[in-house]
Protein backbone atom coordinates (compact mmCIF):
# COMPACT_ATOMS: atom_id res chain seq x y z
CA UNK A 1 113.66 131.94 73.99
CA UNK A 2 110.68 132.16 76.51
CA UNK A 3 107.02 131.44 75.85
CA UNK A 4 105.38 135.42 75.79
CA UNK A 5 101.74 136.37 75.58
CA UNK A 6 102.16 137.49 71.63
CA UNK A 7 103.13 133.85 70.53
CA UNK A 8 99.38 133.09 72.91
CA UNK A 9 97.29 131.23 70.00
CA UNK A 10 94.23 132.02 72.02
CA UNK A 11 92.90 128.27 73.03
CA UNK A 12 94.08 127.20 76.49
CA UNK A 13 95.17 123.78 75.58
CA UNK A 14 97.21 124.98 73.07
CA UNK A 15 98.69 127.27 74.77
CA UNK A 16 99.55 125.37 77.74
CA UNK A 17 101.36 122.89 75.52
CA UNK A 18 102.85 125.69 73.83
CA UNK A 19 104.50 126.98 77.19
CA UNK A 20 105.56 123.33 78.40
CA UNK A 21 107.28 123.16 74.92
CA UNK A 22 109.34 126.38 75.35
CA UNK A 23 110.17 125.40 79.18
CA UNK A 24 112.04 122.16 77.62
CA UNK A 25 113.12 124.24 74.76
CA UNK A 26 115.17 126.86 77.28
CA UNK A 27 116.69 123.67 79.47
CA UNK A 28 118.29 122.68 76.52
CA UNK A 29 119.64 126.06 75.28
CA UNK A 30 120.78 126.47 79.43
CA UNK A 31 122.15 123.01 79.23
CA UNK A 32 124.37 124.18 76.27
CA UNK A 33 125.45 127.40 77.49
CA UNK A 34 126.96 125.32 80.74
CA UNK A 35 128.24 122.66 77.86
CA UNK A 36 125.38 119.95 79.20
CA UNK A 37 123.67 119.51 76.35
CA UNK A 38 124.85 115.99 75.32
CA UNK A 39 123.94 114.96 78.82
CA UNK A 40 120.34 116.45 78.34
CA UNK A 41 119.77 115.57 74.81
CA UNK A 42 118.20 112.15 75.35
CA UNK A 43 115.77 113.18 78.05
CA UNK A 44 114.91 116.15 75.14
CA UNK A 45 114.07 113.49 72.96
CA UNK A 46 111.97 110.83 75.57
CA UNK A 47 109.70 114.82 76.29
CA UNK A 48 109.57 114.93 72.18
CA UNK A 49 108.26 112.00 71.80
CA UNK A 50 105.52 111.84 74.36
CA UNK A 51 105.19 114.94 73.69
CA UNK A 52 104.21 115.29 70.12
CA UNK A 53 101.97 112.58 70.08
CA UNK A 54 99.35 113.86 72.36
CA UNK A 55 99.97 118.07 71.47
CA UNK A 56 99.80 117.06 67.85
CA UNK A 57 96.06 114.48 68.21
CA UNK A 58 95.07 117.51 70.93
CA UNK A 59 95.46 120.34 68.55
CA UNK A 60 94.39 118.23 65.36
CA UNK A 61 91.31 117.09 66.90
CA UNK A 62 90.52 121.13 67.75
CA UNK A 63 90.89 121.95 63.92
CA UNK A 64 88.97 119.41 62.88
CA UNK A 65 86.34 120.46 65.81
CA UNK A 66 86.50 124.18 64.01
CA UNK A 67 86.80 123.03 60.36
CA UNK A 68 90.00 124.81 60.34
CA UNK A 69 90.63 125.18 56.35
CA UNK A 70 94.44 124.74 56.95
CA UNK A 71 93.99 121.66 58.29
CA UNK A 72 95.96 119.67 55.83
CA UNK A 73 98.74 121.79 55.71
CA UNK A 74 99.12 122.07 59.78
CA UNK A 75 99.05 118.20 59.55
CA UNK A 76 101.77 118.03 56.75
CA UNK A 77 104.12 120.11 58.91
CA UNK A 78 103.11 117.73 62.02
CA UNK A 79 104.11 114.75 60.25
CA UNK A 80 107.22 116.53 58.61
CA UNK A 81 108.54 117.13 62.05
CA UNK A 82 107.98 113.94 63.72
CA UNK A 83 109.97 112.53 60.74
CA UNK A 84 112.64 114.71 61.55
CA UNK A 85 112.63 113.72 65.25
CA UNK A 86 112.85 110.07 64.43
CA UNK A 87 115.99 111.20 62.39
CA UNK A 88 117.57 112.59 65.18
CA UNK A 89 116.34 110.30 67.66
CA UNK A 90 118.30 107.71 64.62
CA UNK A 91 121.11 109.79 64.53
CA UNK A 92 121.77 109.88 68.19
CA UNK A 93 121.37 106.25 68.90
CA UNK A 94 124.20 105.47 66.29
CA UNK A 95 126.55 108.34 67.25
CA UNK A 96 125.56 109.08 71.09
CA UNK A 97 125.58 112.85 72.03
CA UNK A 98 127.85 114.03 69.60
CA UNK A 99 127.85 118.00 68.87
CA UNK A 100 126.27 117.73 65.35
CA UNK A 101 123.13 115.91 67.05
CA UNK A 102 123.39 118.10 69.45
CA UNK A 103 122.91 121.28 66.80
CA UNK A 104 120.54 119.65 64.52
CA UNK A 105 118.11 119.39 67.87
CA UNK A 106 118.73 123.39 68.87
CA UNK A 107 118.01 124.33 65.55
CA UNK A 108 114.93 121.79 65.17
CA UNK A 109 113.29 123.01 67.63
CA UNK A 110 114.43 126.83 67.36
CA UNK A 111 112.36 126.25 63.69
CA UNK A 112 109.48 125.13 65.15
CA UNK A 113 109.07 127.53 67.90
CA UNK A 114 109.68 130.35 65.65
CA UNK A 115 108.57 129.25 62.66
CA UNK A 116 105.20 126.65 62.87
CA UNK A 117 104.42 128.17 66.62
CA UNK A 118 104.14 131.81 66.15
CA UNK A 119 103.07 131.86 62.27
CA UNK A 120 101.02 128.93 61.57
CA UNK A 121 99.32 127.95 64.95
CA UNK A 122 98.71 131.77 65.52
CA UNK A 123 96.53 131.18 62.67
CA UNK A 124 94.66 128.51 63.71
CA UNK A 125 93.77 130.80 66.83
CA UNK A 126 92.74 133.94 64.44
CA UNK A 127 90.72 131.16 62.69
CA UNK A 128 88.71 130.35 65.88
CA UNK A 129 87.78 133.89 67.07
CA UNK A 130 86.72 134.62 63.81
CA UNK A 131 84.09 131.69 63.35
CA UNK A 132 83.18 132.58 67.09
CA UNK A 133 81.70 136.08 66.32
């Protein structure tokens, strides 16, 4: 599942998370096609974690800068998913690398890169050009 221009939210900073994102996001599907994926699964989580906590403040602080009006529902799904990471960073400290973890992380993050990536932050791009006309 690579990064293409269409998924392109239209604010560099974004978008260069965005790409870094899917580049972790196709190790791990590579990593399970050549049955690695328990090995990579924790360093998936350590890039997660980092991770989220400055793209999230990054791209939070540009709505706010924009008065995006779907603010509070681009935060809710933030928070939703960081909840959901500390589940399966929970689950896989109490059962290692085990195949359901495993899963649960492909299809995690499958969701968000098709899902919050290319419908909700698209919008937060056709937000910006609008206001900028």
């Amino acid at each position: 599942m690579p990064w293409t221009p269409n998924l392109s939210v239209g604010v560099a900073q974004i978008d260069d998370q965005h790409k870094l994102l899917f580049e972790k996001a196709e190790k791990l599907f590579e990593a399970g096609k050549n049955n690695q994926a328990k090995e990579y699964i924790g360093e998936l989580l350590d890039f997660l974690e980092s991770y989220t906590q400055k793209h999230f403040a990054d791209e939070e602080r540009y709505m706010l800068s924009i008065h995006y009006p779907q603010f509070g529902e681009e935060k809710a799904a933030h928070t939703a998913f960081i909840a959901q990471l500390k589940k399966l960073r929970s689950d896989y400290t109490a059962s290692g690398s085990n195949i359901l973890v495993v899963l649960n992380a492909n299809q995690m993050i499958v969701d968000w890169l098709t899902k919050h990536i290319s419908i909700m932050d698209k919008k937060i791009g056709e937000f910006a050009r609008s206001v900028q006309k």
